[in-house]
PDB file of N, CA and C in Angstrom:
ATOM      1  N   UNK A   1     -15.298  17.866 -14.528  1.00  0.00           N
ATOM      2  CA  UNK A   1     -15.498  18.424 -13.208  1.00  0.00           C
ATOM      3  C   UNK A   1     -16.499  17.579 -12.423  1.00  0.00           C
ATOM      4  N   UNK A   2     -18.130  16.875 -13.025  1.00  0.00           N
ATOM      5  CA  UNK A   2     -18.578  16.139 -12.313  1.00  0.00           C
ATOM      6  C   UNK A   2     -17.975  14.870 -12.070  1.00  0.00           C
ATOM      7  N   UNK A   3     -17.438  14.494 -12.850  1.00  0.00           N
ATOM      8  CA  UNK A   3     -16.481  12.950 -12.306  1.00  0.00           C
ATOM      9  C   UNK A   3     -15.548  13.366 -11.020  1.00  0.00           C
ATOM     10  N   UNK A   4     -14.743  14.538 -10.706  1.00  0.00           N
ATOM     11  CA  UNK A   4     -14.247  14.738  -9.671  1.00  0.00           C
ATOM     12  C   UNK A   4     -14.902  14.681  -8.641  1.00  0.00           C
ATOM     13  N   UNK A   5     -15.891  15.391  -8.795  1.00  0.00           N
ATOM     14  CA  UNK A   5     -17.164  15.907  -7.694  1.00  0.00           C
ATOM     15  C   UNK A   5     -17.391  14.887  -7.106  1.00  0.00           C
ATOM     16  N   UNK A   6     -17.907  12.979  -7.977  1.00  0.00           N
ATOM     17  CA  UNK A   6     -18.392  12.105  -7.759  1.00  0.00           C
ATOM     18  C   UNK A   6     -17.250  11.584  -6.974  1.00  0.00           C
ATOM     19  N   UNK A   7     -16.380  11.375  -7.535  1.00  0.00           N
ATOM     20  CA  UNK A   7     -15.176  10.483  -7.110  1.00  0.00           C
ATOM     21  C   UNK A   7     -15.018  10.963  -5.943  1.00  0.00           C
ATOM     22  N   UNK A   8     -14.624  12.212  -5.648  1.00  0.00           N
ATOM     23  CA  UNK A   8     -14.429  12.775  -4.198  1.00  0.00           C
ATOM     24  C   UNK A   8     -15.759  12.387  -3.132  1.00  0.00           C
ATOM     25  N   UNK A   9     -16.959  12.002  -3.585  1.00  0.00           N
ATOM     26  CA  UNK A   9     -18.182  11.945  -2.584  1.00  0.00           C
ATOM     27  C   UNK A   9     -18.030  10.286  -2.269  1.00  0.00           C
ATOM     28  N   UNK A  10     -17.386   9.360  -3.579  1.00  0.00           N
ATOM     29  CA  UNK A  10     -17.168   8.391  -3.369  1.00  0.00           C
ATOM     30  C   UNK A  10     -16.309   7.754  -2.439  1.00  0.00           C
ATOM     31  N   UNK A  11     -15.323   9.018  -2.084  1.00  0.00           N
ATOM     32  CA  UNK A  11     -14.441   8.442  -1.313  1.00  0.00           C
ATOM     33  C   UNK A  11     -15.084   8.499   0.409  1.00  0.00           C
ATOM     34  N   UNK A  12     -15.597   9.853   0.048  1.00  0.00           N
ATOM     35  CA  UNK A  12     -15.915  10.062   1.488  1.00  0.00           C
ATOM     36  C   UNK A  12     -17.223   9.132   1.486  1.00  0.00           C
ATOM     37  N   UNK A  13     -17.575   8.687   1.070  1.00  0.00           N
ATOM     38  CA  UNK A  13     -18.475   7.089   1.809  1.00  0.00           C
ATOM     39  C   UNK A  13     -17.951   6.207   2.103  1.00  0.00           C
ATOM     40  N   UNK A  14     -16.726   5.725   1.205  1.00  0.00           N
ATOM     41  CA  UNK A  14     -15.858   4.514   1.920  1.00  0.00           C
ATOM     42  C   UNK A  14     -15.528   5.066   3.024  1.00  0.00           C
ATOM     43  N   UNK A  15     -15.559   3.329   3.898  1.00  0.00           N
ATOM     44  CA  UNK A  15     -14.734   3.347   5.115  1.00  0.00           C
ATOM     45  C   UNK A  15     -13.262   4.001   5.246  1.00  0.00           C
ATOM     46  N   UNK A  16     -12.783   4.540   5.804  1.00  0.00           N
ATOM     47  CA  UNK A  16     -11.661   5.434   5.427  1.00  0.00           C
ATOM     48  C   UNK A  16     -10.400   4.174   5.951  1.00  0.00           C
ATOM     49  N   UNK A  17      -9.556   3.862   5.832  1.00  0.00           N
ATOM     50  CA  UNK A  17      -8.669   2.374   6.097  1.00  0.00           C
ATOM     51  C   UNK A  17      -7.945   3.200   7.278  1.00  0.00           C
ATOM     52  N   UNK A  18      -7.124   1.742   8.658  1.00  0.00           N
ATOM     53  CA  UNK A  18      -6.607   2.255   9.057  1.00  0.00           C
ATOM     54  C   UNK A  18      -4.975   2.140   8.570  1.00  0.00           C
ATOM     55  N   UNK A  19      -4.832   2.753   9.305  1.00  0.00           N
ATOM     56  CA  UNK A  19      -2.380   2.441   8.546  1.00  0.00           C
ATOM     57  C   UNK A  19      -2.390   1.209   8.477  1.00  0.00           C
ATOM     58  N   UNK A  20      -2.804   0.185   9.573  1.00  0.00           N
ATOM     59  CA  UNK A  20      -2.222  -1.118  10.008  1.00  0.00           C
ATOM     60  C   UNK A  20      -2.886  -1.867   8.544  1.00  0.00           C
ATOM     61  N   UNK A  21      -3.933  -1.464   7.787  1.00  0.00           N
ATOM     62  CA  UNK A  21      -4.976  -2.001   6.921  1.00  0.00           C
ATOM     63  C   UNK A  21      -4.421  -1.598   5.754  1.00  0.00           C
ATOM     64  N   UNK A  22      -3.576  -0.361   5.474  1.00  0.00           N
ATOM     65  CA  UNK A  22      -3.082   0.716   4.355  1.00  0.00           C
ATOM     66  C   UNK A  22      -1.797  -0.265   4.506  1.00  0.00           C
ATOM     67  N   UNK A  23      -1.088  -0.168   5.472  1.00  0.00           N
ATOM     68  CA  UNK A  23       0.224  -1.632   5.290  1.00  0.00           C
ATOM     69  C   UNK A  23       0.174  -2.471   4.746  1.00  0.00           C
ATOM     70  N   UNK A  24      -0.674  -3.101   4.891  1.00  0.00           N
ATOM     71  CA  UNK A  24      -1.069  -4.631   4.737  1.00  0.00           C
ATOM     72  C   UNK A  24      -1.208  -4.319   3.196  1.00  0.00           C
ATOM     73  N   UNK A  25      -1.633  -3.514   2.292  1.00  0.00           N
ATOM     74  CA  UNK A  25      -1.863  -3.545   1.226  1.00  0.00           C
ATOM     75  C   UNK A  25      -0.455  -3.072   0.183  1.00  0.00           C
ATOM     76  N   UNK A  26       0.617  -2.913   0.967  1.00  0.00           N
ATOM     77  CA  UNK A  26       1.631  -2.191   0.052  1.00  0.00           C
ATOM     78  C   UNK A  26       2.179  -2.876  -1.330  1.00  0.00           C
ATOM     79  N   UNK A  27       2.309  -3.953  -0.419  1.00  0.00           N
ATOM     80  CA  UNK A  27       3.180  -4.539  -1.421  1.00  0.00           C
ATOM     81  C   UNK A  27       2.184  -5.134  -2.935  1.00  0.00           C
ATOM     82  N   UNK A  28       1.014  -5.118  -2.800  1.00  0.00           N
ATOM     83  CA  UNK A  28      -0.075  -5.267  -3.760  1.00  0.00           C
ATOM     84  C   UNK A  28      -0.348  -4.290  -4.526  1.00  0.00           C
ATOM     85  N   UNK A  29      -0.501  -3.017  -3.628  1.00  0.00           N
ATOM     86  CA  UNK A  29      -0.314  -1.923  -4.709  1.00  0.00           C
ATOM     87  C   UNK A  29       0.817  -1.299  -5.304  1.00  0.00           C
ATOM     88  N   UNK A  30       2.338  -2.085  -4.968  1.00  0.00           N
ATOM     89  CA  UNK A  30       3.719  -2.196  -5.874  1.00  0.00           C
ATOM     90  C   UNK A  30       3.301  -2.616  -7.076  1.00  0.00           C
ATOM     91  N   UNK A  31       2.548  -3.859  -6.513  1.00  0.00           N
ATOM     92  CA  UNK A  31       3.224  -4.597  -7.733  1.00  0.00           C
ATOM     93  C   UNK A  31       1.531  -4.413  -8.747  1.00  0.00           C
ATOM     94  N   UNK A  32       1.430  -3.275  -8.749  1.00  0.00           N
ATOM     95  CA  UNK A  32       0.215  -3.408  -9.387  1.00  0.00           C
ATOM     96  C   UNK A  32      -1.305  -3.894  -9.162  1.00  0.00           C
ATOM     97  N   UNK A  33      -1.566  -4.647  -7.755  1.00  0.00           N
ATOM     98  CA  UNK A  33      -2.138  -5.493  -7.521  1.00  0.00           C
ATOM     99  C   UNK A  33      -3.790  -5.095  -7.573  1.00  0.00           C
ATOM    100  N   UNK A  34      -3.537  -3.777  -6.899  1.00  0.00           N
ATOM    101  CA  UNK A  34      -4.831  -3.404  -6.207  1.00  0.00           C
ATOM    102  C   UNK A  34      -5.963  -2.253  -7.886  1.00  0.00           C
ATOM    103  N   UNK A  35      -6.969  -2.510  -7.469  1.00  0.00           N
ATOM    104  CA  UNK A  35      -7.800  -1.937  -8.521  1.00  0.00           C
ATOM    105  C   UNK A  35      -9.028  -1.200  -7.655  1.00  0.00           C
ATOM    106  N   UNK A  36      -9.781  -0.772  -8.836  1.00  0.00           N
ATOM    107  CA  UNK A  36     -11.369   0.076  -7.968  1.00  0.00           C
ATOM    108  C   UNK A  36     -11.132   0.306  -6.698  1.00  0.00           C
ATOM    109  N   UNK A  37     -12.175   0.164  -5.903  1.00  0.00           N
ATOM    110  CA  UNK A  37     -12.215   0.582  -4.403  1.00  0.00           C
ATOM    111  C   UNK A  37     -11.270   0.698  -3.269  1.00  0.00           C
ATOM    112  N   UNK A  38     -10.534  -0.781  -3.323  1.00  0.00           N
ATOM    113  CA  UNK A  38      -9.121  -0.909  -2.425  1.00  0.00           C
ATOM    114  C   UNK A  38      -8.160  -0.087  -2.753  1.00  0.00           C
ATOM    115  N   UNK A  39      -7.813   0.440  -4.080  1.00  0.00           N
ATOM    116  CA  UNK A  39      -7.174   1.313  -4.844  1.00  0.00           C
ATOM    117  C   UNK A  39      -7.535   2.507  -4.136  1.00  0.00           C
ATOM    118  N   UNK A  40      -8.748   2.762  -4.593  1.00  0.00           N
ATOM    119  CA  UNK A  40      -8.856   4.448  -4.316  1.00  0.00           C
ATOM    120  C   UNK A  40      -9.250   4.107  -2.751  1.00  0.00           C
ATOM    121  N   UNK A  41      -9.268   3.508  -2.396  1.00  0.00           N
ATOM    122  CA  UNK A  41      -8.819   3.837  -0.565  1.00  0.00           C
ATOM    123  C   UNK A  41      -7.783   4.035  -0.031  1.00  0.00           C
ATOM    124  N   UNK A  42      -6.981   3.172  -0.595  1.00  0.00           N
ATOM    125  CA  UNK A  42      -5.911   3.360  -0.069  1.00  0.00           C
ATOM    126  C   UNK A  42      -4.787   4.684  -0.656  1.00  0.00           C
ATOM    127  N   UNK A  43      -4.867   4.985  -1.767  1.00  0.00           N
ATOM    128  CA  UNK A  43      -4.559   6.486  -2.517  1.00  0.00           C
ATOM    129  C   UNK A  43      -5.259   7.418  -1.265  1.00  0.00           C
ATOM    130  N   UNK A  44      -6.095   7.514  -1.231  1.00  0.00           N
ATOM    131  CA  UNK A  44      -7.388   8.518  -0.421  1.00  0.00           C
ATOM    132  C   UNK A  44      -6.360   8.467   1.390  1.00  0.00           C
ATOM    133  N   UNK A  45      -6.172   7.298   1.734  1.00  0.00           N
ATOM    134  CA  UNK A  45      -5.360   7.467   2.843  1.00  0.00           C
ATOM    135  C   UNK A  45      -3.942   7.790   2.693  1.00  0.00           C
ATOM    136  N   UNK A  46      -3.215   7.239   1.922  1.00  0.00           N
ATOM    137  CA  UNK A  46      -2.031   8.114   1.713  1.00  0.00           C
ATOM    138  C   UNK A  46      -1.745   9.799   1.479  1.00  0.00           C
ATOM    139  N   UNK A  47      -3.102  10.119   0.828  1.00  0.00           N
ATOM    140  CA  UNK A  47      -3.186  11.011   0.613  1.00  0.00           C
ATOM    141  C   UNK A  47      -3.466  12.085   2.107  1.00  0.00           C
ATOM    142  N   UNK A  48      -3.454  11.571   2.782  1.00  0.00           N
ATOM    143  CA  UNK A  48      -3.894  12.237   4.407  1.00  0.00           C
ATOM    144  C   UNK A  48      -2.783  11.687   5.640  1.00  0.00           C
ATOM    145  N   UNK A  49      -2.056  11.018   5.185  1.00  0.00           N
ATOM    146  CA  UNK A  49      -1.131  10.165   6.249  1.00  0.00           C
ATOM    147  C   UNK A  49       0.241  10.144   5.606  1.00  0.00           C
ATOM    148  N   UNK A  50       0.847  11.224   6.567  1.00  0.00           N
ATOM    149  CA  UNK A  50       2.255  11.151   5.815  1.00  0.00           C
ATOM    150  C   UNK A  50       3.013   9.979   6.599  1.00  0.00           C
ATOM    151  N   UNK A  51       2.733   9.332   7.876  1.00  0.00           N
ATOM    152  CA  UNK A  51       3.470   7.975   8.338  1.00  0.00           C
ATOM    153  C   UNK A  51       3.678   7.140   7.290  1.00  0.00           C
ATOM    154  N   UNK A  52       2.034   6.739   6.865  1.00  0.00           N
ATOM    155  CA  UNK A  52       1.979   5.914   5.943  1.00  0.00           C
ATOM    156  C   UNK A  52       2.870   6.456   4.329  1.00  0.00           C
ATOM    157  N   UNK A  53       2.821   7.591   4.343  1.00  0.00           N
ATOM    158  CA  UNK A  53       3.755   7.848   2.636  1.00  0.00           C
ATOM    159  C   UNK A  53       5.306   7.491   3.128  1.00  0.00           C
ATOM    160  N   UNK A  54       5.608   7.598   4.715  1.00  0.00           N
ATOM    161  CA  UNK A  54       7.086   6.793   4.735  1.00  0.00           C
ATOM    162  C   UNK A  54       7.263   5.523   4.474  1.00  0.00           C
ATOM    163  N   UNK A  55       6.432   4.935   4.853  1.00  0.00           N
ATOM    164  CA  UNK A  55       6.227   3.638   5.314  1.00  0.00           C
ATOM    165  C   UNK A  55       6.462   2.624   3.898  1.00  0.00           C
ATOM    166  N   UNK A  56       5.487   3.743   2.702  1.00  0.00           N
ATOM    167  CA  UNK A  56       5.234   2.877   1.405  1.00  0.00           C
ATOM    168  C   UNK A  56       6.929   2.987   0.905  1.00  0.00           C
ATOM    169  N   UNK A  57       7.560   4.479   0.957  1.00  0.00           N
ATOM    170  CA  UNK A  57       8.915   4.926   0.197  1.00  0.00           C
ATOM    171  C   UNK A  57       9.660   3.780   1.113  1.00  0.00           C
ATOM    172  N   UNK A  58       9.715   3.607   2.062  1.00  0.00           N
ATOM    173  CA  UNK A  58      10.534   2.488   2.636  1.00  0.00           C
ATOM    174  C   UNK A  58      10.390   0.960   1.721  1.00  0.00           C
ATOM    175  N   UNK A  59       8.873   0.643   2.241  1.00  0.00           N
ATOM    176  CA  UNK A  59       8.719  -0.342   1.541  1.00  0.00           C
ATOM    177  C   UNK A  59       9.166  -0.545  -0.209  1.00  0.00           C
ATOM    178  N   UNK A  60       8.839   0.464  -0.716  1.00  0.00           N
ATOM    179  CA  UNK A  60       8.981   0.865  -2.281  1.00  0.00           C
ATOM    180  C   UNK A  60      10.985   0.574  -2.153  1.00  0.00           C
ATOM    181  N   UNK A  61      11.238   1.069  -1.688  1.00  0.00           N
ATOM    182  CA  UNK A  61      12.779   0.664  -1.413  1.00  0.00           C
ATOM    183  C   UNK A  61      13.246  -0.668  -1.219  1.00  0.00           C
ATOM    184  N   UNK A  62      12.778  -1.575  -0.634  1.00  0.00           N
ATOM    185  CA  UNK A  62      12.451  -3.010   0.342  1.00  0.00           C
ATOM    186  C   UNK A  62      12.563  -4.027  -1.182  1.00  0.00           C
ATOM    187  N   UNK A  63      11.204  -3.132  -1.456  1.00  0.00           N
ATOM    188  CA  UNK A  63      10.555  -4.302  -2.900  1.00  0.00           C
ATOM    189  C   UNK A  63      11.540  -4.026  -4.031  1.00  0.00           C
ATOM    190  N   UNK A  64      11.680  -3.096  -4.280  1.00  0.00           N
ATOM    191  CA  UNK A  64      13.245  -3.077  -5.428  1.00  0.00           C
ATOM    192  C   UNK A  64      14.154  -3.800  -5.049  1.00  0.00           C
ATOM    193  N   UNK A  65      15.041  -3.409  -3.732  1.00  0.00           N
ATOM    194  CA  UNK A  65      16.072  -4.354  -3.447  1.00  0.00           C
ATOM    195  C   UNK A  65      16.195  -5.857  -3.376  1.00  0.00           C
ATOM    196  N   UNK A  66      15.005  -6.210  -2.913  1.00  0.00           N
ATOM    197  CA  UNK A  66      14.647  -7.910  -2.650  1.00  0.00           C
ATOM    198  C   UNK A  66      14.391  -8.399  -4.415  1.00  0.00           C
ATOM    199  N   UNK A  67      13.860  -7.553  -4.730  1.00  0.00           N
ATOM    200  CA  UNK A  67      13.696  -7.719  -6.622  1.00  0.00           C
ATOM    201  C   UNK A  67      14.991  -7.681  -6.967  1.00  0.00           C
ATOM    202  N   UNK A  68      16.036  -6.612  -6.582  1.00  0.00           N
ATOM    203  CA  UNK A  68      17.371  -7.438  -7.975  1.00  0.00           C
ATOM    204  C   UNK A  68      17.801  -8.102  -7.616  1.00  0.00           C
ATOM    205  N   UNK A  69      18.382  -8.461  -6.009  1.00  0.00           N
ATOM    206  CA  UNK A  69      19.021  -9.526  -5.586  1.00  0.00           C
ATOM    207  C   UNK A  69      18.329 -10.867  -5.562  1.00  0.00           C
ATOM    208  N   UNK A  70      16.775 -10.957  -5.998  1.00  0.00           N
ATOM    209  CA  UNK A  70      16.429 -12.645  -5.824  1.00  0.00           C
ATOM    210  C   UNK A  70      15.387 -12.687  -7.155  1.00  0.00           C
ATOM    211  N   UNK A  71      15.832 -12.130  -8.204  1.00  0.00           N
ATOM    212  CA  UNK A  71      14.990 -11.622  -9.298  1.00  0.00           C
ATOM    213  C   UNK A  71      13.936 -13.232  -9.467  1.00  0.00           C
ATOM    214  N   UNK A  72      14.469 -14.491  -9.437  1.00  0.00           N
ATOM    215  CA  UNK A  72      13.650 -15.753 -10.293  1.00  0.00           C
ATOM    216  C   UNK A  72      13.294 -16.683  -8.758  1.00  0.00           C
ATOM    217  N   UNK A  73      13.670 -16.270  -7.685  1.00  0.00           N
ATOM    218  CA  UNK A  73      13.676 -16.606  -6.599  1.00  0.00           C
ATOM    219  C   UNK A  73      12.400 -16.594  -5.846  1.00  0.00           C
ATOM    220  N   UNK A  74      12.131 -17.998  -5.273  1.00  0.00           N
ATOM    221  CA  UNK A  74      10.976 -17.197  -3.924  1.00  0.00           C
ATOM    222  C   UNK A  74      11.279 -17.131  -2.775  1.00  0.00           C
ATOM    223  N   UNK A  75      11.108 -16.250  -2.351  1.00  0.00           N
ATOM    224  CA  UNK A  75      11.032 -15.526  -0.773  1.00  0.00           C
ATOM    225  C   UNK A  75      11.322 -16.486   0.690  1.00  0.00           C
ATOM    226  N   UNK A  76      12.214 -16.357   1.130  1.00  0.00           N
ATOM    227  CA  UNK A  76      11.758 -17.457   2.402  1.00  0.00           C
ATOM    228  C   UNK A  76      10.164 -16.971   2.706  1.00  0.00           C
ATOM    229  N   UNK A  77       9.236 -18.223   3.091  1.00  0.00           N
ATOM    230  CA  UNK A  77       8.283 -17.973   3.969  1.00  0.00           C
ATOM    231  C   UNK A  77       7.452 -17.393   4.931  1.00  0.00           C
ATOM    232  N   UNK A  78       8.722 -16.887   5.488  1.00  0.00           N
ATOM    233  CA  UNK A  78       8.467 -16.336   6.963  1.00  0.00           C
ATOM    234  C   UNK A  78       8.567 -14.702   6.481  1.00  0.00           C
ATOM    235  N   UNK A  79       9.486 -14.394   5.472  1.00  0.00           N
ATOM    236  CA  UNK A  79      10.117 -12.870   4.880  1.00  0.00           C
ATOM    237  C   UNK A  79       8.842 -12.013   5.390  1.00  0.00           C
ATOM    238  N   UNK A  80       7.714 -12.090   4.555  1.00  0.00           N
ATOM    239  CA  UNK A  80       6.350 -11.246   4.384  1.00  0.00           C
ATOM    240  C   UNK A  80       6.076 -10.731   5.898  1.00  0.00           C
ATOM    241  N   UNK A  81       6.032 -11.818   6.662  1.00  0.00           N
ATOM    242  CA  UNK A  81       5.596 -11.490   8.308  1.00  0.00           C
ATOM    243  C   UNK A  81       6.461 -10.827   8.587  1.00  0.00           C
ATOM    244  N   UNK A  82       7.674 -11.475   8.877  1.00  0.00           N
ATOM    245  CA  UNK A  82       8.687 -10.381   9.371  1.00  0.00           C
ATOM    246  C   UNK A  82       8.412  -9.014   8.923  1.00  0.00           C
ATOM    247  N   UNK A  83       8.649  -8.799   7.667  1.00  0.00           N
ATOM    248  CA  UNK A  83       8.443  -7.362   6.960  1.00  0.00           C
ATOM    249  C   UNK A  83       7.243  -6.690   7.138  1.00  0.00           C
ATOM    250  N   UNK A  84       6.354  -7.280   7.070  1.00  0.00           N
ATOM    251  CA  UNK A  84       5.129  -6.845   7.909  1.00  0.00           C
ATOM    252  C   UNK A  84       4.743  -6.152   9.682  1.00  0.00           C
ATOM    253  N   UNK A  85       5.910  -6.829  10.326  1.00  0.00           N
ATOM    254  CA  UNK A  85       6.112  -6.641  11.663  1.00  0.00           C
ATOM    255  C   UNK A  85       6.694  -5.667  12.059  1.00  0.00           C
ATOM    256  N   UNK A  86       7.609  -5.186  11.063  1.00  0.00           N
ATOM    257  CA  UNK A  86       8.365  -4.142  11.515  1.00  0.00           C
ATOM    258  C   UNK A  86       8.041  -2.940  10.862  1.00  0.00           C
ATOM    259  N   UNK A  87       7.041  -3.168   9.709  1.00  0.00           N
ATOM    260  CA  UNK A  87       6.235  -1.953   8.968  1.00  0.00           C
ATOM    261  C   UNK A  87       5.170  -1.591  10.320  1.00  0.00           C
ATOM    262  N   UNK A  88       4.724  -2.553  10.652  1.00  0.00           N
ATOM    263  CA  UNK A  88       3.751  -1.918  11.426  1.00  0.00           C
ATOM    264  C   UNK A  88       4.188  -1.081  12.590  1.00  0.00           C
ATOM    265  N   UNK A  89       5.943  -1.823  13.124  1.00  0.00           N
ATOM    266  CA  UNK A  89       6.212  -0.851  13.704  1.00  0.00           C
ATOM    267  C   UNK A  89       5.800  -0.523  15.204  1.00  0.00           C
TER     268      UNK A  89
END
């Protein structure tokens, strides 16, 4: 119960992220990327922003599909921005 207590006081000291900042991090926290703080910020904002919980299920959709069809493949260049551009929306 005190680890909750803490964790919850912890959050509310972080800077709280905005969407455009919670975007930018999706595809990192797919693929596992994100840890400690950036982690539980961005959990902490999903957790309050249902735009953003579309946004990830979209993306979460995005990153599977581009995964079976180009499994050993890299990405055109430009892919990330684009996909980025239209997440933001």
């Amino acid at each position: 119960m005190r680890q909750a207590a803490r964790l919850s006081e912890d959050l509310e000291t972080m800077n709280p992220l905005t969407c455009e900042q919670a975007v930018q991090q999706f595809f990192a926290y797919l693929d596992r990327a994100l840890s400690g703080e950036p982690l539980e910020a961005l959990e902490a904002h999903l957790e309050a922003c249902l735009d953003c919980c579309d946004k990830l299920r979209f993306s979460r959709h995005l990153d599977a599909f581009v995964k079976a069809r180009l499994p050993e493949s890299r990405l055109p260049t430009d892919l990330d921005a684009k996909i980025r551009r239209v997440l933001r929306g």
